[in-house]
PDB file of N, CA and C in Angstrom:
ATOM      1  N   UNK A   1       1.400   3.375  15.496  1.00  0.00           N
ATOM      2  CA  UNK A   1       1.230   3.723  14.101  1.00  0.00           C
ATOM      3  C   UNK A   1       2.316   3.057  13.250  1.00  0.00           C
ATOM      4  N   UNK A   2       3.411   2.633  13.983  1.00  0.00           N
ATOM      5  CA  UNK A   2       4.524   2.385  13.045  1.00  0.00           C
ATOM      6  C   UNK A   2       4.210   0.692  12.772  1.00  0.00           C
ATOM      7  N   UNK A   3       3.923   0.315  14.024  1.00  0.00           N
ATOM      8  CA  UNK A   3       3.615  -1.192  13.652  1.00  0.00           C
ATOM      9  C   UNK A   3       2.590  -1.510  12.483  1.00  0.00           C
ATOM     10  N   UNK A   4       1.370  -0.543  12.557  1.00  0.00           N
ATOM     11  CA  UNK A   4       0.622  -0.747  11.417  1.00  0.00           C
ATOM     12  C   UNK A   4       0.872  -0.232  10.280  1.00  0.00           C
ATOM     13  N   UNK A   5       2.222   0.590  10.363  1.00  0.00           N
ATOM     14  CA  UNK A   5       2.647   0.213   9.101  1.00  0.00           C
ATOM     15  C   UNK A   5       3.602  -0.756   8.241  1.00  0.00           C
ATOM     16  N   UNK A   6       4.397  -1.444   9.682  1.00  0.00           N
ATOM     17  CA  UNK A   6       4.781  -2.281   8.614  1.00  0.00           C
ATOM     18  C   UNK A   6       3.895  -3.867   8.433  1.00  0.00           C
ATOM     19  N   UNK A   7       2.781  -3.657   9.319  1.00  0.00           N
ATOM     20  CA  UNK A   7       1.942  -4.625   8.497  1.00  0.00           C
ATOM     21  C   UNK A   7       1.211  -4.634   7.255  1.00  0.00           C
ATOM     22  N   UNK A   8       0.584  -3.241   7.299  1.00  0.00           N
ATOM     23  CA  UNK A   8       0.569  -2.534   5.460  1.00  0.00           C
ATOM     24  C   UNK A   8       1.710  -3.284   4.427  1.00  0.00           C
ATOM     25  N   UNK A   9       2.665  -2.900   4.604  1.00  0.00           N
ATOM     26  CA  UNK A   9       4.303  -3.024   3.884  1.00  0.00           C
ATOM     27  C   UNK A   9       3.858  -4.276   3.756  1.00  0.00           C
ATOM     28  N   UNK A  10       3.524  -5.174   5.115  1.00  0.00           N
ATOM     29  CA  UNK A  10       3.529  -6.670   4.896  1.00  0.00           C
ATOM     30  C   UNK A  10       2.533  -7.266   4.062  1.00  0.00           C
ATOM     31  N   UNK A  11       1.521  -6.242   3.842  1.00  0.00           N
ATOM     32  CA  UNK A  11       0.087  -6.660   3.279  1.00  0.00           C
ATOM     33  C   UNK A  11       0.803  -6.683   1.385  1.00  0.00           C
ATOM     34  N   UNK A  12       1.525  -5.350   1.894  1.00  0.00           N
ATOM     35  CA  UNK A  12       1.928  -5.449   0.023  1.00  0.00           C
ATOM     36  C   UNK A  12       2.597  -6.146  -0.768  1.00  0.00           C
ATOM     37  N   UNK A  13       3.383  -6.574   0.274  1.00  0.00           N
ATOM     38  CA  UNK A  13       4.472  -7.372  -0.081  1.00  0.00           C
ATOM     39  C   UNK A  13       3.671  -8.979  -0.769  1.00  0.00           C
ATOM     40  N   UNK A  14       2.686  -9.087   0.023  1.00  0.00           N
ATOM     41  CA  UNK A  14       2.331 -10.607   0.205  1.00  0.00           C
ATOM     42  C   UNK A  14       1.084 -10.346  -1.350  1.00  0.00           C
ATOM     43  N   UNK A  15       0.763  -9.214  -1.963  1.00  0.00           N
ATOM     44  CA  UNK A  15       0.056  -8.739  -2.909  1.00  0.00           C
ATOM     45  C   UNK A  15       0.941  -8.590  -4.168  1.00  0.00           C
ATOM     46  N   UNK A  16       1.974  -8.451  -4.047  1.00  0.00           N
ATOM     47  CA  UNK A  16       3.145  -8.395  -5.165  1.00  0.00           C
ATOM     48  C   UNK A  16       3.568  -9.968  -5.153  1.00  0.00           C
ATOM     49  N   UNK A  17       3.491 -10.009  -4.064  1.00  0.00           N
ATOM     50  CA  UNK A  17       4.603 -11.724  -4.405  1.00  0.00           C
ATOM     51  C   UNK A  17       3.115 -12.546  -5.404  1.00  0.00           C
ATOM     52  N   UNK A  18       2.201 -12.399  -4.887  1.00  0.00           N
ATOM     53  CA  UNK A  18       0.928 -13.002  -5.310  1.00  0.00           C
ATOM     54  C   UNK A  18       0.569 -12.685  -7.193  1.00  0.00           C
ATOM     55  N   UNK A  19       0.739 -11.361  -6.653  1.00  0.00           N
ATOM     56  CA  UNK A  19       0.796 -10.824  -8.502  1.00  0.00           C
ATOM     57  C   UNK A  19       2.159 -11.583  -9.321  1.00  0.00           C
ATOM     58  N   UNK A  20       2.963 -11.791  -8.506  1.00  0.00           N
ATOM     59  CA  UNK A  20       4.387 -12.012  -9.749  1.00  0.00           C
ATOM     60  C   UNK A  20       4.048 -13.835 -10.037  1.00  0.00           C
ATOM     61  N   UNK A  21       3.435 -14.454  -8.839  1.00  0.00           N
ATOM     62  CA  UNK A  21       3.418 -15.713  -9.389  1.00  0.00           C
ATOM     63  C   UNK A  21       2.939 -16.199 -10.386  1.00  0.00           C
ATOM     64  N   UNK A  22       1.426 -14.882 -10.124  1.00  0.00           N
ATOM     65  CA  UNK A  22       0.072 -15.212 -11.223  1.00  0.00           C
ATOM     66  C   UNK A  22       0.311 -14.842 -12.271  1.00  0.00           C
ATOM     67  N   UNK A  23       1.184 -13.443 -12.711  1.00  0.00           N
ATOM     68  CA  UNK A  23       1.902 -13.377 -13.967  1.00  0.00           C
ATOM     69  C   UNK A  23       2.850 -14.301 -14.574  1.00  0.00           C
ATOM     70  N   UNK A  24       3.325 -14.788 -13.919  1.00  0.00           N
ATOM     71  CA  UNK A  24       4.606 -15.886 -14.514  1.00  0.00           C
ATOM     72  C   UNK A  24       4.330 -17.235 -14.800  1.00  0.00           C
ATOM     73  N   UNK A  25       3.194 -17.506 -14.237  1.00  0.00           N
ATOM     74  CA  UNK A  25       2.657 -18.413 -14.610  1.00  0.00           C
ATOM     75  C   UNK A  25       2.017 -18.833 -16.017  1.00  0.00           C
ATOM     76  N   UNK A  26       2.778 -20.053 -16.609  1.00  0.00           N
ATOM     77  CA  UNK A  26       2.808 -20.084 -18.383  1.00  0.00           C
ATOM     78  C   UNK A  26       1.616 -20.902 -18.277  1.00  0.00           C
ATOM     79  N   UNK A  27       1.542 -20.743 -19.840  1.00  0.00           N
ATOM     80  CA  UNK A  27       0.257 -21.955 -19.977  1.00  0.00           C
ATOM     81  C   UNK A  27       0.393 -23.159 -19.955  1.00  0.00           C
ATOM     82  N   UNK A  28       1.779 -23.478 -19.604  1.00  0.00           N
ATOM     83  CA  UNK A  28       1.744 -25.167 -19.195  1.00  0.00           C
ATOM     84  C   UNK A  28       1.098 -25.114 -17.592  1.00  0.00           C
ATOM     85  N   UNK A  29       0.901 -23.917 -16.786  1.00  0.00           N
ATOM     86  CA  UNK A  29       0.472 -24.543 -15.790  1.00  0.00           C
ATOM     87  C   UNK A  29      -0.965 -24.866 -16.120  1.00  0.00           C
ATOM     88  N   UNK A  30      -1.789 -25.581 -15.232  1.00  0.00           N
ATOM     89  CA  UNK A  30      -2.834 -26.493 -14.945  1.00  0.00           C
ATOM     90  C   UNK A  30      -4.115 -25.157 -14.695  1.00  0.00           C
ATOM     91  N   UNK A  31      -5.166 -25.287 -15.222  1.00  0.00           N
ATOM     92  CA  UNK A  31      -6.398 -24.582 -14.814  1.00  0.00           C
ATOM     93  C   UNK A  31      -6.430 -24.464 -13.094  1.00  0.00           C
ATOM     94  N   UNK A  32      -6.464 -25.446 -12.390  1.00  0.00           N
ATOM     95  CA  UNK A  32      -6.560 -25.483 -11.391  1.00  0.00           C
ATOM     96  C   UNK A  32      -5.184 -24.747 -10.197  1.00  0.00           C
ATOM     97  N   UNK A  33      -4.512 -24.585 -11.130  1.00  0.00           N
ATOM     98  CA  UNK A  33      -3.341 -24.094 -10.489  1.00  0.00           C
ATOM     99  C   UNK A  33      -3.423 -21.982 -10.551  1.00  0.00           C
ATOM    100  N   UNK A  34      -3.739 -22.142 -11.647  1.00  0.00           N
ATOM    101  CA  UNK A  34      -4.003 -21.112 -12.086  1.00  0.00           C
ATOM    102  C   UNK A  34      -5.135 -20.192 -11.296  1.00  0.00           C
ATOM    103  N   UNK A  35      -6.359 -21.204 -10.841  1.00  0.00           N
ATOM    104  CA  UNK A  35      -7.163 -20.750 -10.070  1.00  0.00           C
ATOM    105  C   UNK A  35      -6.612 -20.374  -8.769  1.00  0.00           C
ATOM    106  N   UNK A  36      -5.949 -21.265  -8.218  1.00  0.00           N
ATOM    107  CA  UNK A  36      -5.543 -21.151  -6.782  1.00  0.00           C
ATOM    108  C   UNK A  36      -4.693 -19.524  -6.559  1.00  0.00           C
ATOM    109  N   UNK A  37      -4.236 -19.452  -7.506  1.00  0.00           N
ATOM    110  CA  UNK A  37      -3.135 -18.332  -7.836  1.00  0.00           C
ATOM    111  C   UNK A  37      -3.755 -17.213  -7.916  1.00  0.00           C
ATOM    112  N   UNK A  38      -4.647 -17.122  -8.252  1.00  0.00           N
ATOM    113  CA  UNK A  38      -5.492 -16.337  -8.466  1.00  0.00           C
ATOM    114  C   UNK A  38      -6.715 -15.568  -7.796  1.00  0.00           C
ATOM    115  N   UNK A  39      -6.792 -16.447  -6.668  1.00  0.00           N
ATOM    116  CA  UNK A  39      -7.355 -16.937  -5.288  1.00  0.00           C
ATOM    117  C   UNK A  39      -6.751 -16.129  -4.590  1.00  0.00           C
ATOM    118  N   UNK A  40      -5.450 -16.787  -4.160  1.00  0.00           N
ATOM    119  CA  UNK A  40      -4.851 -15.997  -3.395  1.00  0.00           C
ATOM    120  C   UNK A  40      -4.007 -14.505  -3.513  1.00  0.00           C
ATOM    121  N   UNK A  41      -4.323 -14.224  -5.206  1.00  0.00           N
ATOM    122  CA  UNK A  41      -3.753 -12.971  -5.131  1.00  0.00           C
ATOM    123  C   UNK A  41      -5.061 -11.919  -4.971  1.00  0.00           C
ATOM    124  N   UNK A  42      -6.375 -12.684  -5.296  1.00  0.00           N
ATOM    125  CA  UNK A  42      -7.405 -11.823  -4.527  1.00  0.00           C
ATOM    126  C   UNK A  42      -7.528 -11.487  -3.139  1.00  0.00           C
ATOM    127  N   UNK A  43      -7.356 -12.427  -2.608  1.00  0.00           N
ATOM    128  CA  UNK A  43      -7.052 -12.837  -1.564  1.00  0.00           C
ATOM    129  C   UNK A  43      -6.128 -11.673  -0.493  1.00  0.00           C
ATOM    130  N   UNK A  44      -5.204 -11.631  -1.030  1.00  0.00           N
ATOM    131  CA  UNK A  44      -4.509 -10.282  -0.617  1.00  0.00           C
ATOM    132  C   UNK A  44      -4.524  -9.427  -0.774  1.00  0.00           C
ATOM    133  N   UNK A  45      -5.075  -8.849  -2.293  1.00  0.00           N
ATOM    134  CA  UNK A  45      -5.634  -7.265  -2.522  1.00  0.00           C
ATOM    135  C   UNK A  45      -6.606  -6.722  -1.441  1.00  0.00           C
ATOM    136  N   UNK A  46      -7.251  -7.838  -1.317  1.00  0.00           N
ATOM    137  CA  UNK A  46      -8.790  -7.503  -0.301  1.00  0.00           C
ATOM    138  C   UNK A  46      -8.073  -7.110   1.096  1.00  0.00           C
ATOM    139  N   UNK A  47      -6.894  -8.099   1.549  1.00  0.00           N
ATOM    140  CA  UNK A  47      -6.741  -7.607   2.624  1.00  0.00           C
ATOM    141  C   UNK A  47      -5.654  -6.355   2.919  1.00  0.00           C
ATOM    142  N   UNK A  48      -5.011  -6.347   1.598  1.00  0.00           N
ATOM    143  CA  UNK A  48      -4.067  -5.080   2.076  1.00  0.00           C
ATOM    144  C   UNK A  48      -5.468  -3.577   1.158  1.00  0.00           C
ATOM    145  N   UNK A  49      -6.234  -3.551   0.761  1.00  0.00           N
ATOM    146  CA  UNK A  49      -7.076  -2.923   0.731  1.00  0.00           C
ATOM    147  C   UNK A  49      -8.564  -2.520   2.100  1.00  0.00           C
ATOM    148  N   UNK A  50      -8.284  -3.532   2.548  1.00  0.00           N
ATOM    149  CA  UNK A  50      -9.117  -3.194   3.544  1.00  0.00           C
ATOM    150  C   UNK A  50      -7.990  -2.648   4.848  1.00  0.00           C
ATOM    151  N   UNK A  51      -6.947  -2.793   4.769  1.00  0.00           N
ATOM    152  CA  UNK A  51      -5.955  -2.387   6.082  1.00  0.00           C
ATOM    153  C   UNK A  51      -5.600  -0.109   5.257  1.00  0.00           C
ATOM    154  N   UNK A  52      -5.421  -0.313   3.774  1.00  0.00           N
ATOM    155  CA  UNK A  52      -5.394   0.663   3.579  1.00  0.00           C
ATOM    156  C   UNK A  52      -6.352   1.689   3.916  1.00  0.00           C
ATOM    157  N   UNK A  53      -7.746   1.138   3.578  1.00  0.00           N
ATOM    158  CA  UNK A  53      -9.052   1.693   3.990  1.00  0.00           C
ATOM    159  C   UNK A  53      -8.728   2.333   5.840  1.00  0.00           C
ATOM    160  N   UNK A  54      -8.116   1.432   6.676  1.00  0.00           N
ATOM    161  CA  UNK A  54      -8.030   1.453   8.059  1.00  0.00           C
ATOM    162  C   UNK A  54      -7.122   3.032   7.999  1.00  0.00           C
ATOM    163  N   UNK A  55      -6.148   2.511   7.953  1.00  0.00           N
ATOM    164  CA  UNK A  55      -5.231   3.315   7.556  1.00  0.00           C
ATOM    165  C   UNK A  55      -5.430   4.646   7.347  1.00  0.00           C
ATOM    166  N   UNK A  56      -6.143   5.216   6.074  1.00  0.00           N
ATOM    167  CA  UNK A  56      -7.058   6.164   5.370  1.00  0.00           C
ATOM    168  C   UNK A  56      -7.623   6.941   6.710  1.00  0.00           C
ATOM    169  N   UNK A  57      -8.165   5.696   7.426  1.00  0.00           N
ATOM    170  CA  UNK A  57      -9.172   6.307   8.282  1.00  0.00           C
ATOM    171  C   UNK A  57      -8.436   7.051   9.609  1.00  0.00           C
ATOM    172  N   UNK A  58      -7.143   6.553  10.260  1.00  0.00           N
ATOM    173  CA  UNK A  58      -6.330   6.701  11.034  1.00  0.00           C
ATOM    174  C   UNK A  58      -6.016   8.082  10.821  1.00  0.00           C
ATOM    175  N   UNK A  59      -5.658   7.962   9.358  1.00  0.00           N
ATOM    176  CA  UNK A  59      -5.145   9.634   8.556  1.00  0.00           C
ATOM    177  C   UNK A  59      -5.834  10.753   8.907  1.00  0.00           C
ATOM    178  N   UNK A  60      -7.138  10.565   8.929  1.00  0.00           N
ATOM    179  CA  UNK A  60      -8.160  11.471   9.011  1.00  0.00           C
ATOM    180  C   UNK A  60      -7.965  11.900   9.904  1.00  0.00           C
ATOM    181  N   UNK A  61      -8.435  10.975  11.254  1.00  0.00           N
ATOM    182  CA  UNK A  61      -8.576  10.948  12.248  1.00  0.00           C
ATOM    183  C   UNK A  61      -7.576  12.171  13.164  1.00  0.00           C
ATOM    184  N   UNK A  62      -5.995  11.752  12.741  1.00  0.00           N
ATOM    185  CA  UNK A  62      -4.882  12.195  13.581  1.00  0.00           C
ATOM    186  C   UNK A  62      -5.015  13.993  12.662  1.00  0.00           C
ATOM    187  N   UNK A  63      -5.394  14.115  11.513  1.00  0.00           N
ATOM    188  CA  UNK A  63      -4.994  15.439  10.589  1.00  0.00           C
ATOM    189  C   UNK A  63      -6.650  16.521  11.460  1.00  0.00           C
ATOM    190  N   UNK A  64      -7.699  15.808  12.129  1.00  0.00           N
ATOM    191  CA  UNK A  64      -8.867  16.443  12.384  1.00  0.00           C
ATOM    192  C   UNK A  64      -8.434  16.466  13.764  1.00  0.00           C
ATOM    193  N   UNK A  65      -7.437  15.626  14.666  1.00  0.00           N
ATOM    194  CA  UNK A  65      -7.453  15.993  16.032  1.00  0.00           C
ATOM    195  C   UNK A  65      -6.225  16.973  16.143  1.00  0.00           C
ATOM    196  N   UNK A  66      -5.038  16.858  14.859  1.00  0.00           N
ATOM    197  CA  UNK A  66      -4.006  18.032  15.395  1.00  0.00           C
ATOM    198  C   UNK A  66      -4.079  18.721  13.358  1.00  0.00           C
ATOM    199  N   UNK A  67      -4.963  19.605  13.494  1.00  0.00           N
ATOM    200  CA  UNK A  67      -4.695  20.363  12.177  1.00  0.00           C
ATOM    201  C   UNK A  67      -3.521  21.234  11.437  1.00  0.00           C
ATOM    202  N   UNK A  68      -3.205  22.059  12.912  1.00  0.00           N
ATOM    203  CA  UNK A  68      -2.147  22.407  12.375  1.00  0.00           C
ATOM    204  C   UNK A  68      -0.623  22.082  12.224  1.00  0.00           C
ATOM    205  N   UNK A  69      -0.585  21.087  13.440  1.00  0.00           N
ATOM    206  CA  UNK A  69       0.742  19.920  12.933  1.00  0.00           C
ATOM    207  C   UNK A  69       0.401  19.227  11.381  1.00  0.00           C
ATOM    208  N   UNK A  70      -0.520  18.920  10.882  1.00  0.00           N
ATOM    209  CA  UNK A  70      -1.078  18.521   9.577  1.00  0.00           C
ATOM    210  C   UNK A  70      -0.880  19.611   8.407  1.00  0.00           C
ATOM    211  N   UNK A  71      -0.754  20.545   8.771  1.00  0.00           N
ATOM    212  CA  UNK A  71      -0.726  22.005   7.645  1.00  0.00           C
ATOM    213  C   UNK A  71       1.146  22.268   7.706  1.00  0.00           C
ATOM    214  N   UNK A  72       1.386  22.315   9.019  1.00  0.00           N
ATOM    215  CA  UNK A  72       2.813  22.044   8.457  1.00  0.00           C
ATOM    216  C   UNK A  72       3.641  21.081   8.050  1.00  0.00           C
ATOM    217  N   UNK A  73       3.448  19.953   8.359  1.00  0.00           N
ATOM    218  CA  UNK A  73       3.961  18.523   7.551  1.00  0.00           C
ATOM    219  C   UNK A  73       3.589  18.818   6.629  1.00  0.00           C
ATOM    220  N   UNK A  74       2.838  19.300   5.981  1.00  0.00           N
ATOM    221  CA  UNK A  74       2.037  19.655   4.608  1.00  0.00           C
ATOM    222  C   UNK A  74       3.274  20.560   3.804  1.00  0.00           C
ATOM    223  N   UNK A  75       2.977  21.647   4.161  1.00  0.00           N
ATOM    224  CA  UNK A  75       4.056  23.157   4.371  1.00  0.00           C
ATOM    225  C   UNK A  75       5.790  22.209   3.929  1.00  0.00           C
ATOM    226  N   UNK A  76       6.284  21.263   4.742  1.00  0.00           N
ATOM    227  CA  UNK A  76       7.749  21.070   4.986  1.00  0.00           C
ATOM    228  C   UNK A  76       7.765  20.277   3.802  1.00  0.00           C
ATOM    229  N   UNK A  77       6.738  19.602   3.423  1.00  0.00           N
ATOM    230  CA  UNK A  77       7.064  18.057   2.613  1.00  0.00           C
ATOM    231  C   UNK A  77       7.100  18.982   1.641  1.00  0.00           C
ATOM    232  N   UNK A  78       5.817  20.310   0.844  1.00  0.00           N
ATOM    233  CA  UNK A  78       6.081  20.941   0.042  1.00  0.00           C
ATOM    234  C   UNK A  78       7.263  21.790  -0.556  1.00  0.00           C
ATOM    235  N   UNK A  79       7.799  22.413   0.945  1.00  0.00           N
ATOM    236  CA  UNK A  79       9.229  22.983   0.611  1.00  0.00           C
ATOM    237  C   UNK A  79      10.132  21.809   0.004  1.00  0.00           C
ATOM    238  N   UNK A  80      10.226  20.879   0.736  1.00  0.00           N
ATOM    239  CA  UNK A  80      11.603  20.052   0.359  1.00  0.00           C
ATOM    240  C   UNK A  80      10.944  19.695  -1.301  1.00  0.00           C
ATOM    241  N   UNK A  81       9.790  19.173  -1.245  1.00  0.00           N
ATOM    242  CA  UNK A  81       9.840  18.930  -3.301  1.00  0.00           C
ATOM    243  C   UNK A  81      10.397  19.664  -3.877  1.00  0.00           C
ATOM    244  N   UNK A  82       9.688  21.298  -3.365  1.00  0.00           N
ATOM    245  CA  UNK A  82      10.547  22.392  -4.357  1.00  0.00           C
ATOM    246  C   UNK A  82      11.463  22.523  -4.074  1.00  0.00           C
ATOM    247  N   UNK A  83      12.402  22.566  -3.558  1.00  0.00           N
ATOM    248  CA  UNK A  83      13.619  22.292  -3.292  1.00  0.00           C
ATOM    249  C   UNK A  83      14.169  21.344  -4.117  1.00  0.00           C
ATOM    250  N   UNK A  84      14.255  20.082  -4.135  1.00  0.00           N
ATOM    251  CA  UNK A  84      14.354  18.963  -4.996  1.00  0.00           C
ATOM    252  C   UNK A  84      14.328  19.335  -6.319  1.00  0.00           C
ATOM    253  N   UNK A  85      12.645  20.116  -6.868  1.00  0.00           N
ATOM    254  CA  UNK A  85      12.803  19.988  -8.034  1.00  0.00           C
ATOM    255  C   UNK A  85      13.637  20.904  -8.662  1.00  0.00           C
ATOM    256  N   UNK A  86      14.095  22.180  -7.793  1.00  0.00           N
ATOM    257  CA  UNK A  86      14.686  23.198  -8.794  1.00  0.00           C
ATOM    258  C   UNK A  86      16.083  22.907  -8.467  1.00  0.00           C
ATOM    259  N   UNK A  87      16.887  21.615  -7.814  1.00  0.00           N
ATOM    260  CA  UNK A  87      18.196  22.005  -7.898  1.00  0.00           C
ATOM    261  C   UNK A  87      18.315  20.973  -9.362  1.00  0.00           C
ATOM    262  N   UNK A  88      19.599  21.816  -9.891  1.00  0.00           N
ATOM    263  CA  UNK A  88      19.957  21.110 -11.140  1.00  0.00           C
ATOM    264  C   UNK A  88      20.953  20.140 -11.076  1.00  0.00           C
TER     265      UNK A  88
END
């Protein structure tokens, strides 16, 4: 599980770097440049969206085979927010 997540991480990473090029990119660059850029930042949404989809599904999977380890990770993550949110 841990490896697939840091291929996720890796999926995002390669989806941000993709987004920052295609944003920064001025209008002196070239139509065709612009396309490519654009390409490949589809390009990576699709695939760190389809690994999330996986992912999603993994979630399910592990919260329907152990429920109540799932209700208390639930339970602990909730305490510590409140916790968090009420110290001043």
């Amino acid at each position: 599980m841990e490896a697939a997540g840091e291929k996720l991480l890796s999926e995002l990473r390669t989806v941000v770097t993709a987004a920052e090029e295609l944003l920064s990119a001025t209008g002196s660059e070239s139509a065709e440049r612009l396309k490519e850029l654009r390409g490949r930042a589809e390009e990576a949404l699709r695939g760190a969206r389809a690994r999330l989809e996986g992912a999603g599904d993994e979630i399910e999977g592990q919260v329907r085979r152990h429920p109540f380890a799932a209700l208390g990770m639930a339970a602990a993550v909730g305490l510590v927010i409140g916790v968090l949110l009420t110290r001043k």
